[in-house]
PDB file of N, CA and C in Angstrom:
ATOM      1  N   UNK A   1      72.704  62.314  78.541  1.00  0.00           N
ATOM      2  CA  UNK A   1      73.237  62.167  79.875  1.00  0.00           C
ATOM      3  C   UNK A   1      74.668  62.704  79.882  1.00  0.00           C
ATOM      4  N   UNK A   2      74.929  63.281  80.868  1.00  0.00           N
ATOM      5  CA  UNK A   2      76.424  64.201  81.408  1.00  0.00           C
ATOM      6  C   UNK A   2      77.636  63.043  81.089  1.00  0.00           C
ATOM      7  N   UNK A   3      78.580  63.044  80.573  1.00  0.00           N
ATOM      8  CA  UNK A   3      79.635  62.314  80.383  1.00  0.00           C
ATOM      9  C   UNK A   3      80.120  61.424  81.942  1.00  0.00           C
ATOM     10  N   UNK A   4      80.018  62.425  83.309  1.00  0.00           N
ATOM     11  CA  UNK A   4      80.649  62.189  83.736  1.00  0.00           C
ATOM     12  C   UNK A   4      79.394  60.931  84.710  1.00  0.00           C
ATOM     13  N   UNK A   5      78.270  61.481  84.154  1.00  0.00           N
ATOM     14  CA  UNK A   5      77.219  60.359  84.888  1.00  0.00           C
ATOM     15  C   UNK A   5      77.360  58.806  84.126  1.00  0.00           C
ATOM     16  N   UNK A   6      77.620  58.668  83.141  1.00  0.00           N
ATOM     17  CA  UNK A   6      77.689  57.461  81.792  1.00  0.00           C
ATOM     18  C   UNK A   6      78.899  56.897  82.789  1.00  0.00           C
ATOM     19  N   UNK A   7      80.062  57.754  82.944  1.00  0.00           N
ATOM     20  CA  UNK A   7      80.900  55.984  83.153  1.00  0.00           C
ATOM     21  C   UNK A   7      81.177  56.181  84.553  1.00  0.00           C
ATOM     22  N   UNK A   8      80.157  56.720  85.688  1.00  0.00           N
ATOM     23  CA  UNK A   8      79.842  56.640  86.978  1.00  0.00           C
ATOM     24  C   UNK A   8      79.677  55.283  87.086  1.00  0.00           C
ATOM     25  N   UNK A   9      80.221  54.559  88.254  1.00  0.00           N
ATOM     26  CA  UNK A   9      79.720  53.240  88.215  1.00  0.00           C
ATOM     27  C   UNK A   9      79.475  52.936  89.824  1.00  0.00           C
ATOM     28  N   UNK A  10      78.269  51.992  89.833  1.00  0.00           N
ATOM     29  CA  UNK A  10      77.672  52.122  90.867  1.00  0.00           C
ATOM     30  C   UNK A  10      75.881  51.710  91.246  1.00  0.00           C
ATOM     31  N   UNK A  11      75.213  51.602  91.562  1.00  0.00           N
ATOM     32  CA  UNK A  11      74.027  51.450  91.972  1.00  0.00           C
ATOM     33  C   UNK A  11      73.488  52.747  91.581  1.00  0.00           C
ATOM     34  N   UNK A  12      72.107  52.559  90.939  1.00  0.00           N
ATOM     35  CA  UNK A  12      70.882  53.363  90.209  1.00  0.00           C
ATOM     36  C   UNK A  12      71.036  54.163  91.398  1.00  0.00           C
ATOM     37  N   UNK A  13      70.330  54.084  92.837  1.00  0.00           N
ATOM     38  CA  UNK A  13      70.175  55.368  93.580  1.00  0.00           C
ATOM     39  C   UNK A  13      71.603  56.114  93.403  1.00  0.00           C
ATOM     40  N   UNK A  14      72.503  55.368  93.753  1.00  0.00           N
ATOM     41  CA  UNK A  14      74.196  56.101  93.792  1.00  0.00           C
ATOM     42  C   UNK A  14      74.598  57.510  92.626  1.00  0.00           C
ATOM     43  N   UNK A  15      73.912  56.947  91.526  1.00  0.00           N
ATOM     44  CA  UNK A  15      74.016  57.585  90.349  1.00  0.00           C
ATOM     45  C   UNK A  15      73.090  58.456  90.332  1.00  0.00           C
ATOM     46  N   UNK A  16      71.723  58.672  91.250  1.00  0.00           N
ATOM     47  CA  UNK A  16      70.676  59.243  91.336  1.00  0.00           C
ATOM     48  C   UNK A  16      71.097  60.606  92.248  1.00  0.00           C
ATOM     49  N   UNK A  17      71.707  60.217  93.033  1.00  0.00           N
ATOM     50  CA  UNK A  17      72.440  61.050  94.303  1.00  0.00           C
ATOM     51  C   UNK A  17      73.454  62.648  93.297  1.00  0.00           C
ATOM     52  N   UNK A  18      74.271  61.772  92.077  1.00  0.00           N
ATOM     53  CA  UNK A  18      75.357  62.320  91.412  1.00  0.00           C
ATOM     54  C   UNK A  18      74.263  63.346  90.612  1.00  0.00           C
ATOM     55  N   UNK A  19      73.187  62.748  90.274  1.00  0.00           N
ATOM     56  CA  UNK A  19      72.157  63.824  89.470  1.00  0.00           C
ATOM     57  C   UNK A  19      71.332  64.932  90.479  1.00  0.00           C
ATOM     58  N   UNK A  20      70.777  64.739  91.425  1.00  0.00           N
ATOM     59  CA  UNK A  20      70.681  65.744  92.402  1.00  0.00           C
ATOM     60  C   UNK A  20      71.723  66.762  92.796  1.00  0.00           C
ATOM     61  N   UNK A  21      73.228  66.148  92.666  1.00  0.00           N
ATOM     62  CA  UNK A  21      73.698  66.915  92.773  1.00  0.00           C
ATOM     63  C   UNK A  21      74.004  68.140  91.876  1.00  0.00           C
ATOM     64  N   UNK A  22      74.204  67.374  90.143  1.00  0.00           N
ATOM     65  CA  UNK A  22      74.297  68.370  89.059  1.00  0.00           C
ATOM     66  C   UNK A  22      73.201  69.312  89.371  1.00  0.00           C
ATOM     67  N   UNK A  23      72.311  68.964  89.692  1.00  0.00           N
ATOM     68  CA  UNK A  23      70.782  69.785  89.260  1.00  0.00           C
ATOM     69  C   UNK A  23      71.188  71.206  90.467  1.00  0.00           C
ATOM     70  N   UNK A  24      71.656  70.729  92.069  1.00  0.00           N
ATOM     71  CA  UNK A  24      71.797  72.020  92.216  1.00  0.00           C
ATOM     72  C   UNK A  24      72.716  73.291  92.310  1.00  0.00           C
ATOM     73  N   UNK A  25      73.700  72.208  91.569  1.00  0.00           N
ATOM     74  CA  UNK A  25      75.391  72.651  91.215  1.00  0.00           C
ATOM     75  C   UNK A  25      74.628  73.558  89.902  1.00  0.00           C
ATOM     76  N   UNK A  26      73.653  73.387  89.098  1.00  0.00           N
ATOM     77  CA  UNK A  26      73.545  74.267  87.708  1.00  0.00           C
ATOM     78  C   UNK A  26      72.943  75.335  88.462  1.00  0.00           C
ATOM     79  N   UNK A  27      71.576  74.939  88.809  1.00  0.00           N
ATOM     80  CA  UNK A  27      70.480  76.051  89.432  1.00  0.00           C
ATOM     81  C   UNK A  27      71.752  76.738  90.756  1.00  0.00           C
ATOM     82  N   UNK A  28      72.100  76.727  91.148  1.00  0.00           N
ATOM     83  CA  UNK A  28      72.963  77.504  91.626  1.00  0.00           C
ATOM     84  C   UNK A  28      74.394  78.928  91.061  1.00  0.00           C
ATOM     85  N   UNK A  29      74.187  78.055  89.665  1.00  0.00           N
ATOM     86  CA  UNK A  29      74.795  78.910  88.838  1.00  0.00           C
ATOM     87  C   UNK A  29      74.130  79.849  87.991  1.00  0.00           C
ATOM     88  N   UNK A  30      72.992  79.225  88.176  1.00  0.00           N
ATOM     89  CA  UNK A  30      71.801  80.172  87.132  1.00  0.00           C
ATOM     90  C   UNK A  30      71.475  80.888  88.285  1.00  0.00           C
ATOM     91  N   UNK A  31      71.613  81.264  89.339  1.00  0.00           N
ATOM     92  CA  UNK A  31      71.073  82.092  90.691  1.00  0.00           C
ATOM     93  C   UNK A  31      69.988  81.616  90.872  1.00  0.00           C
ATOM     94  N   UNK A  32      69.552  80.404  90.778  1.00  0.00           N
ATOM     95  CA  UNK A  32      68.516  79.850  91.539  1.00  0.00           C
ATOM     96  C   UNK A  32      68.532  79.121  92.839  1.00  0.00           C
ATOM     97  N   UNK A  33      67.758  79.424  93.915  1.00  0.00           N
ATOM     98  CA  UNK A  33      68.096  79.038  95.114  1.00  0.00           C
ATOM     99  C   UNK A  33      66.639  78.249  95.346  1.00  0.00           C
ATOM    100  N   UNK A  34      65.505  78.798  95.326  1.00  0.00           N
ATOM    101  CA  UNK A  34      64.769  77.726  95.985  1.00  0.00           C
ATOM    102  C   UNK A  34      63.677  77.272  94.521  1.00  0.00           C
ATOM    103  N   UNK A  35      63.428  75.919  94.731  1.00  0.00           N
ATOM    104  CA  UNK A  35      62.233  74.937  93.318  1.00  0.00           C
ATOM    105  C   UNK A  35      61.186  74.405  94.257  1.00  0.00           C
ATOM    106  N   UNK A  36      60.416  73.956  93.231  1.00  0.00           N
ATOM    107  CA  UNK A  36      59.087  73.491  93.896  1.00  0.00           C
ATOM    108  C   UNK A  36      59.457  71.872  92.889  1.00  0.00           C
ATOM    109  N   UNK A  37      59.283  70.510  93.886  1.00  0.00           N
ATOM    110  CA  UNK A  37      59.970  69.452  93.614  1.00  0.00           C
ATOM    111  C   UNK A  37      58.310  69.002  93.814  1.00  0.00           C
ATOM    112  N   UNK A  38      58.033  68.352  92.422  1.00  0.00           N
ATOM    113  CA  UNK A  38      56.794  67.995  92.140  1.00  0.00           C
ATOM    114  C   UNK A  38      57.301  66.750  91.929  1.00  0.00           C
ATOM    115  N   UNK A  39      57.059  65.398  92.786  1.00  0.00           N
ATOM    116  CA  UNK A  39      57.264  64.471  92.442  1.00  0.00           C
ATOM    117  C   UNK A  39      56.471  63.477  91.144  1.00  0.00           C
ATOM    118  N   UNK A  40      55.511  63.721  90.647  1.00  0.00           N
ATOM    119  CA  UNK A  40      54.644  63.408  89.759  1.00  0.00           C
ATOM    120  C   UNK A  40      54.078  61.764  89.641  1.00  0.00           C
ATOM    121  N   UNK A  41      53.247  62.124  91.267  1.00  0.00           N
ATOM    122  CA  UNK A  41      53.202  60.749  91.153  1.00  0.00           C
ATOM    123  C   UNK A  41      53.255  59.713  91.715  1.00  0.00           C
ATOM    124  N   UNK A  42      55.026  59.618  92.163  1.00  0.00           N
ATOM    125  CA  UNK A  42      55.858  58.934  92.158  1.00  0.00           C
ATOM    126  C   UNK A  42      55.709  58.772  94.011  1.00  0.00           C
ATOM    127  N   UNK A  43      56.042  58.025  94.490  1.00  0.00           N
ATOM    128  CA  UNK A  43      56.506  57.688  95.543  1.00  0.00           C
ATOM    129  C   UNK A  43      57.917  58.313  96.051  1.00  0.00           C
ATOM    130  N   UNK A  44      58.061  59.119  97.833  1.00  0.00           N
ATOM    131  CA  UNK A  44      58.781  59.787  97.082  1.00  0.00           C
ATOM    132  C   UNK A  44      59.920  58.755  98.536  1.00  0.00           C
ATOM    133  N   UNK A  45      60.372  57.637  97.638  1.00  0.00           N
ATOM    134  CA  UNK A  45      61.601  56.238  98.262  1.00  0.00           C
ATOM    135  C   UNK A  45      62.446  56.343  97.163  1.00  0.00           C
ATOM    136  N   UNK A  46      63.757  55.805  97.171  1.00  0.00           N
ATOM    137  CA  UNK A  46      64.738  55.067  96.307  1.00  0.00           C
ATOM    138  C   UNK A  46      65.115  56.290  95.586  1.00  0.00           C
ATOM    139  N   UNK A  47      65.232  56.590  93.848  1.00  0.00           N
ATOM    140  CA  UNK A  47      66.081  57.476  93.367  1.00  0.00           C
ATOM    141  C   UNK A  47      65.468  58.713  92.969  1.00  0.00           C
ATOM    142  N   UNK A  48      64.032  58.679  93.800  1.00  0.00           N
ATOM    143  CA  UNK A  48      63.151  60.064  93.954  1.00  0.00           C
ATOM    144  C   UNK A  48      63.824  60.613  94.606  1.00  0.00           C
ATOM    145  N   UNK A  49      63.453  59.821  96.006  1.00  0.00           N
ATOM    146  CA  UNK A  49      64.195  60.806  97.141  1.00  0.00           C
ATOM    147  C   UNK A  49      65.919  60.918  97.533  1.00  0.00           C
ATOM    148  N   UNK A  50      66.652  60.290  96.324  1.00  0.00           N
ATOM    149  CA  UNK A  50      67.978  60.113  96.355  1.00  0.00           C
ATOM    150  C   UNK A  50      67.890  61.585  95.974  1.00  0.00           C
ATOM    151  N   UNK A  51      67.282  61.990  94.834  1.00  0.00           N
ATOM    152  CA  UNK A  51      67.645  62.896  93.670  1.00  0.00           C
ATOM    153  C   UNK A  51      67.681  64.350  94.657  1.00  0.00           C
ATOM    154  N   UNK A  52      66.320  64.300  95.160  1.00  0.00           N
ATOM    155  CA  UNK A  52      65.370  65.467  95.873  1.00  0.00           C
ATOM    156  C   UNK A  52      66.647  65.507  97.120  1.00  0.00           C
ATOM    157  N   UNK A  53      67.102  64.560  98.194  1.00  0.00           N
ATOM    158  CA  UNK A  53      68.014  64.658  99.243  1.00  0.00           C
ATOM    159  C   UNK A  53      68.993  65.409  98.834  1.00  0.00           C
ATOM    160  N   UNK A  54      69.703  64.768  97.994  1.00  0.00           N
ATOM    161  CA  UNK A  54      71.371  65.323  97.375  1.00  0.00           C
ATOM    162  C   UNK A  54      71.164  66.886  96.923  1.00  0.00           C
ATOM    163  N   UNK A  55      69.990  66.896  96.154  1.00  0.00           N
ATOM    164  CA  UNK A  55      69.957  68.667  95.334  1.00  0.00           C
ATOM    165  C   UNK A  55      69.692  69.347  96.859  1.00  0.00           C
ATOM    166  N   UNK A  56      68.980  69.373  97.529  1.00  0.00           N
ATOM    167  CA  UNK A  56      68.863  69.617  99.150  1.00  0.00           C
ATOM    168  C   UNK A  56      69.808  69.435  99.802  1.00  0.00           C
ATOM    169  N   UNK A  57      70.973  68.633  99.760  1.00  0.00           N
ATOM    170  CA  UNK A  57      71.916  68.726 100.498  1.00  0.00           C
ATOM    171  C   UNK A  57      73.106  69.595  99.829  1.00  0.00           C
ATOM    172  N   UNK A  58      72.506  69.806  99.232  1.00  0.00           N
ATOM    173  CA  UNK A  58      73.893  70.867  97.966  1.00  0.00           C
ATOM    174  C   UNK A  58      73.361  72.131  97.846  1.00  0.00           C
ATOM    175  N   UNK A  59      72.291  72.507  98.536  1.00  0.00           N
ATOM    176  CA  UNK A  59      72.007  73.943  98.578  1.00  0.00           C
ATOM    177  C   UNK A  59      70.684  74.203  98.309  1.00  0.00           C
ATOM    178  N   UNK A  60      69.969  73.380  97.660  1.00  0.00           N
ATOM    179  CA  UNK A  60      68.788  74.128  96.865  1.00  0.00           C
ATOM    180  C   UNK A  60      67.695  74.230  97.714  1.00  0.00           C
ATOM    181  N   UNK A  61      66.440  74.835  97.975  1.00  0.00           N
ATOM    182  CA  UNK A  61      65.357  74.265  98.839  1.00  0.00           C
ATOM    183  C   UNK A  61      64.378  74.369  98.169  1.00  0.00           C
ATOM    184  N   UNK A  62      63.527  73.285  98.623  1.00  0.00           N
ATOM    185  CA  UNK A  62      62.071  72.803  98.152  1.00  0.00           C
ATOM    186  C   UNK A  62      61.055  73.214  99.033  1.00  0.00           C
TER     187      UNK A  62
END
């Protein structure tokens, strides 16, 4: 885990939000613009759709 996520402090989604964001702060640097967001599963409430919102609100599209 990213240094700066470890002494994030805060609520699981909160911290979920900070990882959506890395994800499209990198893929944005790698020139990636749009992913296919396979939830696996999962229901997509709480730090699914924290993760999936934030990388979406930071540029990426699904």
């Amino acid at each position: 885990m990213e240094k700066e996520l470890r002494t994030f402090t805060g609520d699981k989604t909160a911290k979920a939000k900070q990882v959506g964001e890395l994800i499209a702060k990198r893929a944005k640097e790698k020139g990636v613009s749009t992913v296919v967001f396979d939830r696996g599963g999962n229901k997509f409430h709480g730090r699914v759709a924290a993760v999936a919102t934030s990388a979406r609100a930071n540029g990426l599209e699904f």
